[in-house]
N, C-alpha and C. Protein backbone atom coordinates (compact mmCIF):
# COMPACT_ATOMS: atom_id res chain seq x y z
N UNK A 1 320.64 -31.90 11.37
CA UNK A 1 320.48 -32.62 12.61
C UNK A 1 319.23 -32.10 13.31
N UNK A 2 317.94 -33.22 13.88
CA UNK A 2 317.28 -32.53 14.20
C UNK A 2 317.54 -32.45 16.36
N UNK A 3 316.85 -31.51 16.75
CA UNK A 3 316.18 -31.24 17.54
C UNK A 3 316.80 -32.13 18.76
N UNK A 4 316.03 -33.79 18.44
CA UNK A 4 316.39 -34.66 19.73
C UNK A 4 317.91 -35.55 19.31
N UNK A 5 318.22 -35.27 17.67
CA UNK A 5 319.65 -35.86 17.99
C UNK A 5 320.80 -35.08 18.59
N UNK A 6 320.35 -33.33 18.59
CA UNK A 6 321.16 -32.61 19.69
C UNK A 6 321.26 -33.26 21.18
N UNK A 7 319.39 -33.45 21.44
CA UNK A 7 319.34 -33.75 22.80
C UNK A 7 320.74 -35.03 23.09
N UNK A 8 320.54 -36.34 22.55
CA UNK A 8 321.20 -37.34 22.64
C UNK A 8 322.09 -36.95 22.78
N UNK A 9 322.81 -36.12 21.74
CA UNK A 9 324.67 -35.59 21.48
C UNK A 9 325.12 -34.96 23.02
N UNK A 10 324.33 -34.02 23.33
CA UNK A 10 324.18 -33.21 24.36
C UNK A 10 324.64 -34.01 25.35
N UNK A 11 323.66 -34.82 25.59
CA UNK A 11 323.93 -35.95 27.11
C UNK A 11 324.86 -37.28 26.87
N UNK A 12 325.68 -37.45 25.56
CA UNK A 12 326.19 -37.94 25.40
C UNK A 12 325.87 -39.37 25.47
N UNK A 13 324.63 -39.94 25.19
CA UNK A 13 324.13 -41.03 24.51
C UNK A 13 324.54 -41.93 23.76
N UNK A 14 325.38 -42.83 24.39
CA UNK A 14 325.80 -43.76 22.93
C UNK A 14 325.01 -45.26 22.92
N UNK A 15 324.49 -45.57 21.82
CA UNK A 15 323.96 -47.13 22.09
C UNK A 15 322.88 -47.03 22.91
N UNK A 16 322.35 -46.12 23.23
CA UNK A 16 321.68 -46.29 24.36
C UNK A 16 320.25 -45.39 23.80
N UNK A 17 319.31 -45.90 24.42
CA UNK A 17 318.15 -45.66 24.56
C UNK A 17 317.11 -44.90 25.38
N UNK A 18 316.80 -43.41 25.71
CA UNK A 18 316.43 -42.32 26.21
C UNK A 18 314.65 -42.29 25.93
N UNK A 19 313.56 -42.87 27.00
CA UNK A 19 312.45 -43.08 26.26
C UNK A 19 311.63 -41.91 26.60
N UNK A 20 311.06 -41.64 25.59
CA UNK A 20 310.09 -40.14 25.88
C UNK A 20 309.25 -40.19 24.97
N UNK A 21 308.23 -40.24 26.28
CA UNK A 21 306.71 -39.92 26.25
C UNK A 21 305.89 -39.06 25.35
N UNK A 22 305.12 -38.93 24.48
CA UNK A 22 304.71 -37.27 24.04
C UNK A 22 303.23 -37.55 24.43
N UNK A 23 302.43 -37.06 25.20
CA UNK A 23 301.35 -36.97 25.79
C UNK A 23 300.92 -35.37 25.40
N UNK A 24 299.11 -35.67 25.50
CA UNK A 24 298.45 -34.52 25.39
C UNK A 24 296.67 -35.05 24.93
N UNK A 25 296.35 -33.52 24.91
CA UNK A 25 294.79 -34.03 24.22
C UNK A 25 294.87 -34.22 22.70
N UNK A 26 293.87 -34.83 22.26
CA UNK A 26 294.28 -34.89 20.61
C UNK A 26 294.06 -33.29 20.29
N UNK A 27 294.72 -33.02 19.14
CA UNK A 27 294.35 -31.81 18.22
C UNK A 27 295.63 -30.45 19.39
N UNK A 28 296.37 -31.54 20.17
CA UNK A 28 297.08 -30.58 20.37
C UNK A 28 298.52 -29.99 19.89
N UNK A 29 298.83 -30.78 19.08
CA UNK A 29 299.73 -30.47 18.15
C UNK A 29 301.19 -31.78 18.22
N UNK A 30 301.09 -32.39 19.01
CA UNK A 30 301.95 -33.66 19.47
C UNK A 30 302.43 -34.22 18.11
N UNK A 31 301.39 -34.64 17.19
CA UNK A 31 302.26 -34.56 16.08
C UNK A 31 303.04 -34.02 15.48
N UNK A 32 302.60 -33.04 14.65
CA UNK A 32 303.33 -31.87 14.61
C UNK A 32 304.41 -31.62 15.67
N UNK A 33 304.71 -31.11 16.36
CA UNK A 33 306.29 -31.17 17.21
C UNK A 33 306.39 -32.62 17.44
N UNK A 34 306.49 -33.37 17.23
CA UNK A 34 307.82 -34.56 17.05
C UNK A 34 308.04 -34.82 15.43
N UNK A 35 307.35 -34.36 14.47
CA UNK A 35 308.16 -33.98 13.01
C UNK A 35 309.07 -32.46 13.04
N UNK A 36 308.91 -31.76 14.36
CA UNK A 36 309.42 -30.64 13.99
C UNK A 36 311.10 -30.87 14.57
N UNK A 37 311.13 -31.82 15.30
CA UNK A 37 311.90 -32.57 16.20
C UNK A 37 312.87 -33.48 14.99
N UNK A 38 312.54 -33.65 14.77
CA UNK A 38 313.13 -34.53 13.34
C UNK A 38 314.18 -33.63 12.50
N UNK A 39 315.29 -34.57 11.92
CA UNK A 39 315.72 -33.91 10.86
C UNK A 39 315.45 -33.44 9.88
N UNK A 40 315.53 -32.30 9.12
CA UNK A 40 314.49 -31.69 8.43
C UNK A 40 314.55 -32.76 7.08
N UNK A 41 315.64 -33.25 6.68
CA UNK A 41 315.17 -34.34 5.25
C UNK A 41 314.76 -35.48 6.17
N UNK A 42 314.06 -36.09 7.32
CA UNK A 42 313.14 -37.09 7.97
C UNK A 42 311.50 -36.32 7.89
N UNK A 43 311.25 -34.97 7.55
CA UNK A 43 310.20 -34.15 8.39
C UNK A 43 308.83 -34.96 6.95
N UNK A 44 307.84 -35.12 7.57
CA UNK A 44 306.26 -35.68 6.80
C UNK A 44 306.19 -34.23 6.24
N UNK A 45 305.61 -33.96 4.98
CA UNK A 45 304.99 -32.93 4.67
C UNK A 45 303.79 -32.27 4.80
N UNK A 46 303.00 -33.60 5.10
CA UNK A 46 301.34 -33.98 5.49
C UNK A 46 301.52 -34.30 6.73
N UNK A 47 300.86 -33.60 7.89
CA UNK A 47 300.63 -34.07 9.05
C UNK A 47 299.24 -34.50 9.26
N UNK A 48 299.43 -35.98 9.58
CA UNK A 48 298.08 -36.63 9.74
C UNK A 48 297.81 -36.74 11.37
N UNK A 49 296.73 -36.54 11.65
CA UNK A 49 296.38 -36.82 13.29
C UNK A 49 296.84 -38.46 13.80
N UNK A 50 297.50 -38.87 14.71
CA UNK A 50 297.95 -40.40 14.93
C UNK A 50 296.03 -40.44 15.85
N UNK A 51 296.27 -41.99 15.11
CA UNK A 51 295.37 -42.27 16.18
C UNK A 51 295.89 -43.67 17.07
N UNK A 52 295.73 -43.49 18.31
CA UNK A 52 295.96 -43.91 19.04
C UNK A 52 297.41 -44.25 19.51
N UNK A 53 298.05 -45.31 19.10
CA UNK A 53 299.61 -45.10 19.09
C UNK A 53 301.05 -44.66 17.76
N UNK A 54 301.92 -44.20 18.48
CA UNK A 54 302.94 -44.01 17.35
C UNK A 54 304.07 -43.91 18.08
N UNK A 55 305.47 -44.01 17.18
CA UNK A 55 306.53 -44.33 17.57
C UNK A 55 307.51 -43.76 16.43
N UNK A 56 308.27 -43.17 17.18
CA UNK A 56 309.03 -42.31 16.03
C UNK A 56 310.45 -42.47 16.94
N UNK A 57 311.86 -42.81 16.00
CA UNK A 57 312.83 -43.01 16.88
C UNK A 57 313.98 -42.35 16.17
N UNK A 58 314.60 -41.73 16.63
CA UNK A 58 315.69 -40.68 16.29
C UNK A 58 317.19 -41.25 16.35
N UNK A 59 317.64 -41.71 15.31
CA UNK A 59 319.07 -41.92 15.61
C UNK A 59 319.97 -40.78 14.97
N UNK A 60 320.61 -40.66 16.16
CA UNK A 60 322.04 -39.42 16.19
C UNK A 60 323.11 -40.19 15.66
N UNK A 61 323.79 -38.88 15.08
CA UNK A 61 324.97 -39.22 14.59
C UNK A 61 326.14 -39.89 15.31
N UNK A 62 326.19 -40.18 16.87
CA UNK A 62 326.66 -41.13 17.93
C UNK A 62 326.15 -42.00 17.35
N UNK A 63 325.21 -42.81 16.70
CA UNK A 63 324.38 -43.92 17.19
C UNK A 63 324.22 -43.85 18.04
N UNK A 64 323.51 -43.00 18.71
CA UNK A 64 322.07 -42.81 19.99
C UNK A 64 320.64 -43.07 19.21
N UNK A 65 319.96 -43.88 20.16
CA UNK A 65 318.07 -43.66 19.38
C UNK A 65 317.68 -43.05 20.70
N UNK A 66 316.92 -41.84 20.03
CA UNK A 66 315.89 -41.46 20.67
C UNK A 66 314.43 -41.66 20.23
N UNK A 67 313.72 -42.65 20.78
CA UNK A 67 312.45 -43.23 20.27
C UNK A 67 311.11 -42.18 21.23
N UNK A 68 310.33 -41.83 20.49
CA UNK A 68 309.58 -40.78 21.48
C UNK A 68 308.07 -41.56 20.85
N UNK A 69 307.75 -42.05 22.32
CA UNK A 69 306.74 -42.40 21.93
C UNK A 69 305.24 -41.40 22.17
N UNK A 70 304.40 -41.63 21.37
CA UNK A 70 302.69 -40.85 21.10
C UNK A 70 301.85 -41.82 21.51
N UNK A 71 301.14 -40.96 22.52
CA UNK A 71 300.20 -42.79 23.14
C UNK A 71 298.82 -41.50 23.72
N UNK A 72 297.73 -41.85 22.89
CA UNK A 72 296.52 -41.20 23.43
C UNK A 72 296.07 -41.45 24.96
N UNK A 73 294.79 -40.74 25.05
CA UNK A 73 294.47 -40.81 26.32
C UNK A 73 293.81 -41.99 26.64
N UNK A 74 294.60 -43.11 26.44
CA UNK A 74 293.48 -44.04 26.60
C UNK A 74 294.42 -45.29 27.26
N UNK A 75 294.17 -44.32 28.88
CA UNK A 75 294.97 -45.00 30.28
C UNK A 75 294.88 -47.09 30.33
N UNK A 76 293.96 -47.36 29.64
CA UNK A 76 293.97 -48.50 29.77
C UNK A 76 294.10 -49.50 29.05
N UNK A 77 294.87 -48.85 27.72
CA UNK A 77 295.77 -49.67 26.85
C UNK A 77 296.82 -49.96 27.76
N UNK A 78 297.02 -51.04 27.18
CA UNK A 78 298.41 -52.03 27.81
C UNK A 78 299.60 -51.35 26.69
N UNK A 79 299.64 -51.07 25.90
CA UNK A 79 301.04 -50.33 25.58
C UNK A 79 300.99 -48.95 26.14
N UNK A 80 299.95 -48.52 26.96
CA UNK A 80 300.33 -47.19 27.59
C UNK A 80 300.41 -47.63 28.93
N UNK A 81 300.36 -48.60 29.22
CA UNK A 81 300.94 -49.39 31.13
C UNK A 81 302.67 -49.24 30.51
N UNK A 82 302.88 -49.98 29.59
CA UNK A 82 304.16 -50.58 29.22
C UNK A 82 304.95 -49.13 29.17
N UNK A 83 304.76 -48.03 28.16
CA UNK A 83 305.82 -47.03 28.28
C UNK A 83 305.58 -46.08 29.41
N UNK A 84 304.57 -46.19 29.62
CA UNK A 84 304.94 -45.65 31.23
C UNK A 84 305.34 -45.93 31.77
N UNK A 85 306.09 -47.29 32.38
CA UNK A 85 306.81 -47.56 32.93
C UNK A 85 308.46 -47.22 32.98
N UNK A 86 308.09 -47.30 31.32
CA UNK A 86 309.67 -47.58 30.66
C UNK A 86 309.83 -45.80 30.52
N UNK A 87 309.15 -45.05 30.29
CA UNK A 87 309.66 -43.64 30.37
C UNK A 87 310.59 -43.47 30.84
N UNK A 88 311.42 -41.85 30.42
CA UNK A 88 312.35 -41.24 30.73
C UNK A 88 312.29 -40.00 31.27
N UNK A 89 311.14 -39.48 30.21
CA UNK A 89 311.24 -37.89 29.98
C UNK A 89 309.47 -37.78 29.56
N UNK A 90 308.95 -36.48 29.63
CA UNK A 90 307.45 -36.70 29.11
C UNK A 90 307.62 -35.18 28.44
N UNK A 91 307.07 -35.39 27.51
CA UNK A 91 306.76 -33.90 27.05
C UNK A 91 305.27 -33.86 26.62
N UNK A 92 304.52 -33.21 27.44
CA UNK A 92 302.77 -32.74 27.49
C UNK A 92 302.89 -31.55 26.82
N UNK A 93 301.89 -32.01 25.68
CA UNK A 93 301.48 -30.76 24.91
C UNK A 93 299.72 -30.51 25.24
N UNK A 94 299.80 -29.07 25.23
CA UNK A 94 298.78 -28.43 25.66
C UNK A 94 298.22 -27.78 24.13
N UNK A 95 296.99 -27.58 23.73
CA UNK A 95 296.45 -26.37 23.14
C UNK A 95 295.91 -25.12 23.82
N UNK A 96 297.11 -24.21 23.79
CA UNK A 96 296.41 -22.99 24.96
C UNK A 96 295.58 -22.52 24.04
N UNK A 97 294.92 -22.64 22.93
CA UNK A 97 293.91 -21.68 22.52
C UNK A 97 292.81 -22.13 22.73
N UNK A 98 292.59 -23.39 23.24
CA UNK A 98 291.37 -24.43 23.52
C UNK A 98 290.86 -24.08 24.88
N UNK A 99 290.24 -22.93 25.47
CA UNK A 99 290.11 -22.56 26.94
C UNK A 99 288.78 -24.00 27.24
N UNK A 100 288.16 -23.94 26.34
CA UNK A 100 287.12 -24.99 27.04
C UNK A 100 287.62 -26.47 27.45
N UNK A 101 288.80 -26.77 26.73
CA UNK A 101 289.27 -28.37 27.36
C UNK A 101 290.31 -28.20 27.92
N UNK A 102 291.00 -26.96 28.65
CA UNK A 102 290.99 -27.24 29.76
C UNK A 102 291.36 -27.81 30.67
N UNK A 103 290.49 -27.77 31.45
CA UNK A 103 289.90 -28.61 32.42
C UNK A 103 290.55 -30.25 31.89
N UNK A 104 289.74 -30.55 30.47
CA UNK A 104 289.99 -32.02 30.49
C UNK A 104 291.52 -32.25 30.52
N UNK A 105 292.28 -31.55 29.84
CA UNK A 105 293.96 -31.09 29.79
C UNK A 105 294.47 -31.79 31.07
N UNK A 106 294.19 -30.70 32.33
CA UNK A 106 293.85 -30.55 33.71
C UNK A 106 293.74 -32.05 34.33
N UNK A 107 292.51 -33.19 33.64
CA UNK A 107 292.28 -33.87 34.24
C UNK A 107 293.35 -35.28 33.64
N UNK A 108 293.54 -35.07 32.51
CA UNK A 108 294.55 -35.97 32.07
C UNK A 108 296.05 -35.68 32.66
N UNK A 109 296.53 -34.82 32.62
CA UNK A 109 297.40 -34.61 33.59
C UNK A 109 297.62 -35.16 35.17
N UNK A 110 296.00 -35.02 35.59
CA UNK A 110 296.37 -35.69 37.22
C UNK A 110 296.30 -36.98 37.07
N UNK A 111 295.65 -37.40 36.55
CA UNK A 111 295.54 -39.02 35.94
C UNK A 111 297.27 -39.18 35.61
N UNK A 112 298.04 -38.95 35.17
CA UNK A 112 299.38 -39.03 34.39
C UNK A 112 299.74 -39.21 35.67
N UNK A 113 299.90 -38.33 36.42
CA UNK A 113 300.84 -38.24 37.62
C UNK A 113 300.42 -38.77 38.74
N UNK A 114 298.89 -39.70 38.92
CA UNK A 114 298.59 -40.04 39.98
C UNK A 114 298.64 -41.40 39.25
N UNK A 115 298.99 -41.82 38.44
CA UNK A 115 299.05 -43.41 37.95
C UNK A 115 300.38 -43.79 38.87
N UNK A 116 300.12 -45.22 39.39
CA UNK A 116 300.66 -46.04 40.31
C UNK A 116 302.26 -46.14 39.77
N UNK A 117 302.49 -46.00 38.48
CA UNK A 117 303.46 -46.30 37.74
C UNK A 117 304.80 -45.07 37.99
N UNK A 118 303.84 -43.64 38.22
CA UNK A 118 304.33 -42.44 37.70
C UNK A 118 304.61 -41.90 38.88
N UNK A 119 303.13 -42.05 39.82
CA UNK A 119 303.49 -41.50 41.04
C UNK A 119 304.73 -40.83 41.90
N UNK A 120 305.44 -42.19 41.95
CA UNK A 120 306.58 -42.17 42.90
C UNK A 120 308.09 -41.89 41.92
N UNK A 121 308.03 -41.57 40.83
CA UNK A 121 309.24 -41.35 39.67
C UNK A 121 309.85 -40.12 39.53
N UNK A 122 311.03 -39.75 40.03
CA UNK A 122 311.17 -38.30 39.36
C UNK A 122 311.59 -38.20 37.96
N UNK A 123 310.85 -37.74 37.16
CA UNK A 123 310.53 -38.03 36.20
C UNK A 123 310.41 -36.27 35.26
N UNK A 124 311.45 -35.92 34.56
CA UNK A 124 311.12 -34.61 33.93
C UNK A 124 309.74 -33.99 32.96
N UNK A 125 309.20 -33.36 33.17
CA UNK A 125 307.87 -32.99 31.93
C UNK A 125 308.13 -31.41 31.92
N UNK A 126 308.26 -31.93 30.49
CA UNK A 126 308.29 -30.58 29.14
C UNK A 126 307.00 -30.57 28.99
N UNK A 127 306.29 -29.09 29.47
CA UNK A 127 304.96 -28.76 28.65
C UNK A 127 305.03 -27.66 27.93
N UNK A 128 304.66 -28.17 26.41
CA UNK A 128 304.88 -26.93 25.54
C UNK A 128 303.13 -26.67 25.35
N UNK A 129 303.03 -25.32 25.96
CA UNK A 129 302.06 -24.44 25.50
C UNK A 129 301.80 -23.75 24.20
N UNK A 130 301.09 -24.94 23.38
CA UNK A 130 301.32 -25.05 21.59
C UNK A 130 300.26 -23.86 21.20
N UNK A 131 300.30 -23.87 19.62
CA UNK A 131 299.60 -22.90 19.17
C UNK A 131 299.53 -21.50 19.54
N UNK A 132 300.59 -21.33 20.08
CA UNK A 132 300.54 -19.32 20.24
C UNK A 132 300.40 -18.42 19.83
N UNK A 133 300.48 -18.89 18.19
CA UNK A 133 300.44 -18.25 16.96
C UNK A 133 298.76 -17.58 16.83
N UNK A 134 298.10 -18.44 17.66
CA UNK A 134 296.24 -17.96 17.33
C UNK A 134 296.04 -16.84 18.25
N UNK A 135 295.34 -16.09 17.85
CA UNK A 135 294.73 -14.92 19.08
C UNK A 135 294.31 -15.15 19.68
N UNK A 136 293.67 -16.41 20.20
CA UNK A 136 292.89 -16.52 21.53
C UNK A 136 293.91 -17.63 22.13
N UNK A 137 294.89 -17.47 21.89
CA UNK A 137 295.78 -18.12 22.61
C UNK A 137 296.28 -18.05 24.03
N UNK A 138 296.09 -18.66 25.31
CA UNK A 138 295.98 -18.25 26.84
C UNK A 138 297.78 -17.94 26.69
N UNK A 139 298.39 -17.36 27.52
CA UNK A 139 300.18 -17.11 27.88
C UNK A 139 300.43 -18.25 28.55
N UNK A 140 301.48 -19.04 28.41
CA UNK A 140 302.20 -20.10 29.45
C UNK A 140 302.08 -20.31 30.48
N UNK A 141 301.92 -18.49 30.91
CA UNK A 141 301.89 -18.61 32.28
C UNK A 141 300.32 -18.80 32.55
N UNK A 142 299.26 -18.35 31.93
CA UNK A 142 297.92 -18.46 32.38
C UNK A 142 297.69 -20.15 32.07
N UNK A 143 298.17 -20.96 31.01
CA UNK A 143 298.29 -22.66 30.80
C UNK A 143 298.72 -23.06 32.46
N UNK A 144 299.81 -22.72 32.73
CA UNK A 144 300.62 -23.09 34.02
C UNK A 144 299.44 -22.68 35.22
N UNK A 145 298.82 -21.95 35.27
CA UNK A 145 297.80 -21.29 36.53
C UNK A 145 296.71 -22.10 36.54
N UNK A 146 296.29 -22.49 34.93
CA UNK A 146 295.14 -23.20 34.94
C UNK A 146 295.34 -24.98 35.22
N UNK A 147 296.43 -25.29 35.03
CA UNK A 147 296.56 -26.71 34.83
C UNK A 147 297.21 -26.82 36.77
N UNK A 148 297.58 -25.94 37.47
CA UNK A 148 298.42 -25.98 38.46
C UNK A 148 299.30 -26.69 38.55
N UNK A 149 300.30 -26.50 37.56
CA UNK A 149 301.55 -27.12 37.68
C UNK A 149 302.59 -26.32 38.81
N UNK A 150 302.30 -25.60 39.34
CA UNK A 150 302.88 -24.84 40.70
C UNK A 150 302.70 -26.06 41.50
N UNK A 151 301.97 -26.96 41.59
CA UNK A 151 301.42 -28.47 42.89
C UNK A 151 302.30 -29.33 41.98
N UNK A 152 302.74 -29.53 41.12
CA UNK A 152 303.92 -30.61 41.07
C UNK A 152 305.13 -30.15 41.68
N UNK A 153 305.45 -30.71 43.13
CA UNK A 153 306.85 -30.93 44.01
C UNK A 153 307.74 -31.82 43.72
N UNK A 154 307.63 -32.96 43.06
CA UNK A 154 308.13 -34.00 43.04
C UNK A 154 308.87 -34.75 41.75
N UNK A 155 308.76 -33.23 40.46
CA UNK A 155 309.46 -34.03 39.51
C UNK A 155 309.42 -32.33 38.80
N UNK A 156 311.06 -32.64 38.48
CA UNK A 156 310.61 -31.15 37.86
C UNK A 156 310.10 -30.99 36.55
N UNK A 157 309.64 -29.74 36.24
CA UNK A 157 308.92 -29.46 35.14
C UNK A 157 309.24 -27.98 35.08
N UNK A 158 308.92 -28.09 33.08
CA UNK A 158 309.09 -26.76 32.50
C UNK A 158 307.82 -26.46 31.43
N UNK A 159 307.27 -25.19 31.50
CA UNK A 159 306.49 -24.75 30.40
C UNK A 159 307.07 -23.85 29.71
N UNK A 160 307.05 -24.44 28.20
CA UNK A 160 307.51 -23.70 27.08
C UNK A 160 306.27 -22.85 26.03
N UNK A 161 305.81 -21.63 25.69
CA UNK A 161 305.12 -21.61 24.70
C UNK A 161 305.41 -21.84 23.27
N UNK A 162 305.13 -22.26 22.76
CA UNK A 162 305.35 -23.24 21.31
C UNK A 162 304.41 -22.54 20.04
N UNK A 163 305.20 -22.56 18.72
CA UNK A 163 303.95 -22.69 17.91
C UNK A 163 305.10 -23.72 17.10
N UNK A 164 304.07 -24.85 17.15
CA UNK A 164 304.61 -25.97 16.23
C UNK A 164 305.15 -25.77 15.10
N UNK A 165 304.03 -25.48 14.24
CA UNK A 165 304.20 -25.31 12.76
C UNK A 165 305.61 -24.45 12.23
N UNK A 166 305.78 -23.41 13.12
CA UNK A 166 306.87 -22.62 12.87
C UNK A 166 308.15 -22.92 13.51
N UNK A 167 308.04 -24.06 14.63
CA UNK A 167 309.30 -24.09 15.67
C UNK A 167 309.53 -23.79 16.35
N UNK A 168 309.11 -22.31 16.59
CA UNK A 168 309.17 -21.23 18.04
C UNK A 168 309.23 -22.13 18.94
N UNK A 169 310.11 -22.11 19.97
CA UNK A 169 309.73 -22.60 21.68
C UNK A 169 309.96 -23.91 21.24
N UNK A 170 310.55 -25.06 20.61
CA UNK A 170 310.97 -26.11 20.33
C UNK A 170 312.22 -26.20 21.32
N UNK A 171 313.22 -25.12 20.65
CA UNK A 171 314.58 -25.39 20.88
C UNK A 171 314.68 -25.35 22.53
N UNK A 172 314.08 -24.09 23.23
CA UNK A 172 314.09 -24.07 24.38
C UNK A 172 313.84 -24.89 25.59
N UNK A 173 312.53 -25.42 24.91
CA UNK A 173 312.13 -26.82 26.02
C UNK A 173 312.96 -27.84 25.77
N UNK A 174 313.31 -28.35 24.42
CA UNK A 174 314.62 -29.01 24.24
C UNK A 174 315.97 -28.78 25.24
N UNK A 175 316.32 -27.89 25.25
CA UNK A 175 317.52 -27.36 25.96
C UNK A 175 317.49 -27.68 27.64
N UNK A 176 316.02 -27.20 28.37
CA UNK A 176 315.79 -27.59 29.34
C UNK A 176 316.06 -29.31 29.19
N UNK A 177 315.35 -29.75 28.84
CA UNK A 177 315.16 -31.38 28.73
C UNK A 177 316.33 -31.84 28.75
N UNK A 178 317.32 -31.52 27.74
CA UNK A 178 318.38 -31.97 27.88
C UNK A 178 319.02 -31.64 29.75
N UNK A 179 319.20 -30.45 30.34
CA UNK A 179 319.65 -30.29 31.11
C UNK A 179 319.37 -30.93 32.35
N UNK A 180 317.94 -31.17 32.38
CA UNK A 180 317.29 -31.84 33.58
C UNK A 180 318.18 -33.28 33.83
N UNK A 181 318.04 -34.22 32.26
CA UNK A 181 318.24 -35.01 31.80
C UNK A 181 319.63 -35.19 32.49
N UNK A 182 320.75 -34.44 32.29
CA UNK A 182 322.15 -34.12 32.68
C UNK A 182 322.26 -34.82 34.08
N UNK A 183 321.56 -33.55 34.34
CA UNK A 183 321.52 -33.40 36.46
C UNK A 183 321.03 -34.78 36.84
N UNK A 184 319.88 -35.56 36.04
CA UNK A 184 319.50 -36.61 37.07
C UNK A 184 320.69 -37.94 36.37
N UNK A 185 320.69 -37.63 35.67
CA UNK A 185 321.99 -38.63 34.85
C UNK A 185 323.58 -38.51 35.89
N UNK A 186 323.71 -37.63 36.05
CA UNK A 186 324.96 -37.65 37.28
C UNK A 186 324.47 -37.99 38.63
């Protein structure tokens, strides 16, 4: 069982449809953790970079789908108006070993949350602080200082450090997600 058919089981999902976001810069590992997310006989062996959109949907052993959608930075596709709307949950992946982008990280992020769509939503975001595994990898907490996720009031959020490839920090931001998920569900 992977990952998000816990999540589903967890919140008790039946028939029903839970939509989540996976946002980030490219090369930040977004692929990679939503195969890691997967049941391990569903998992690609080859991880190819998506370009532009993808859609990967998880059915639990409830019959729950969890469909998580991958949608680049490219605010002015009309299928990235459309699941933004329809979102549930967002999980932003970061490359903390990438200190020079940053900033752009930074700027896609305020863009995310200042879109007309998103603005006013309380709306949960999982940021997994990927690649930890590299030595020049920044700590969660220095990702969190630099991106100022301390100035999001209005929807909660969690940073997880992650190394994809291995799983580390999967289960945890999972666990949050689910819980947030809980609380705004009652």
């Amino acid at each position: 069982m992977g990952l998000f058919d816990k999540l589903a089981g967890w919140l008790g999902i039946k028939k029903k449809e839970v939509n989540v976001l996976c946002l980030g810069l490219d090369n930040s590992g977004k692929t990679t953790i939503i195969n890691k997310l997967k049941p391990s006989n569903a998992r690609a062996q080859d991880i190819v970079p998506t370009i532009g959109f993808s859609v990967e949907k998880f059915r639990t052993s409830r019959s729950s789908v969890v469909p998580v959608y991958q949608l680049g930075p490219n605010r002015c596709n009309k299928l990235f108006q459309k699941y933004i709307v329809e979102g549930q949950a967002i999980i932003f992946v970061i490359d903390s070993s990438d200190k020079l982008r940053m900033v752009v990280a930074k700027e896609e992020l305020d863009t995310l949350l200042n879109h007309p769509d998103m603005k006013h939503k309380r709306i949960p975001i999982l940021f997994f602080a990927n690649k930890m595994d590299l030595k020049e990898a920044l700590s969660s907490v220095k990702v969190s200082q630099l991106l100022r996720l301390e100035n999001i009031k209005d929807k909660p959020w969690h940073i997880c450090p992650s190394d994809a490839l291995k799983g580390e920090g999967l289960q945890e931001g999972v666990d949050w997600l689910q819980a947030v998920l809980e609380c705004i569900k009652s």
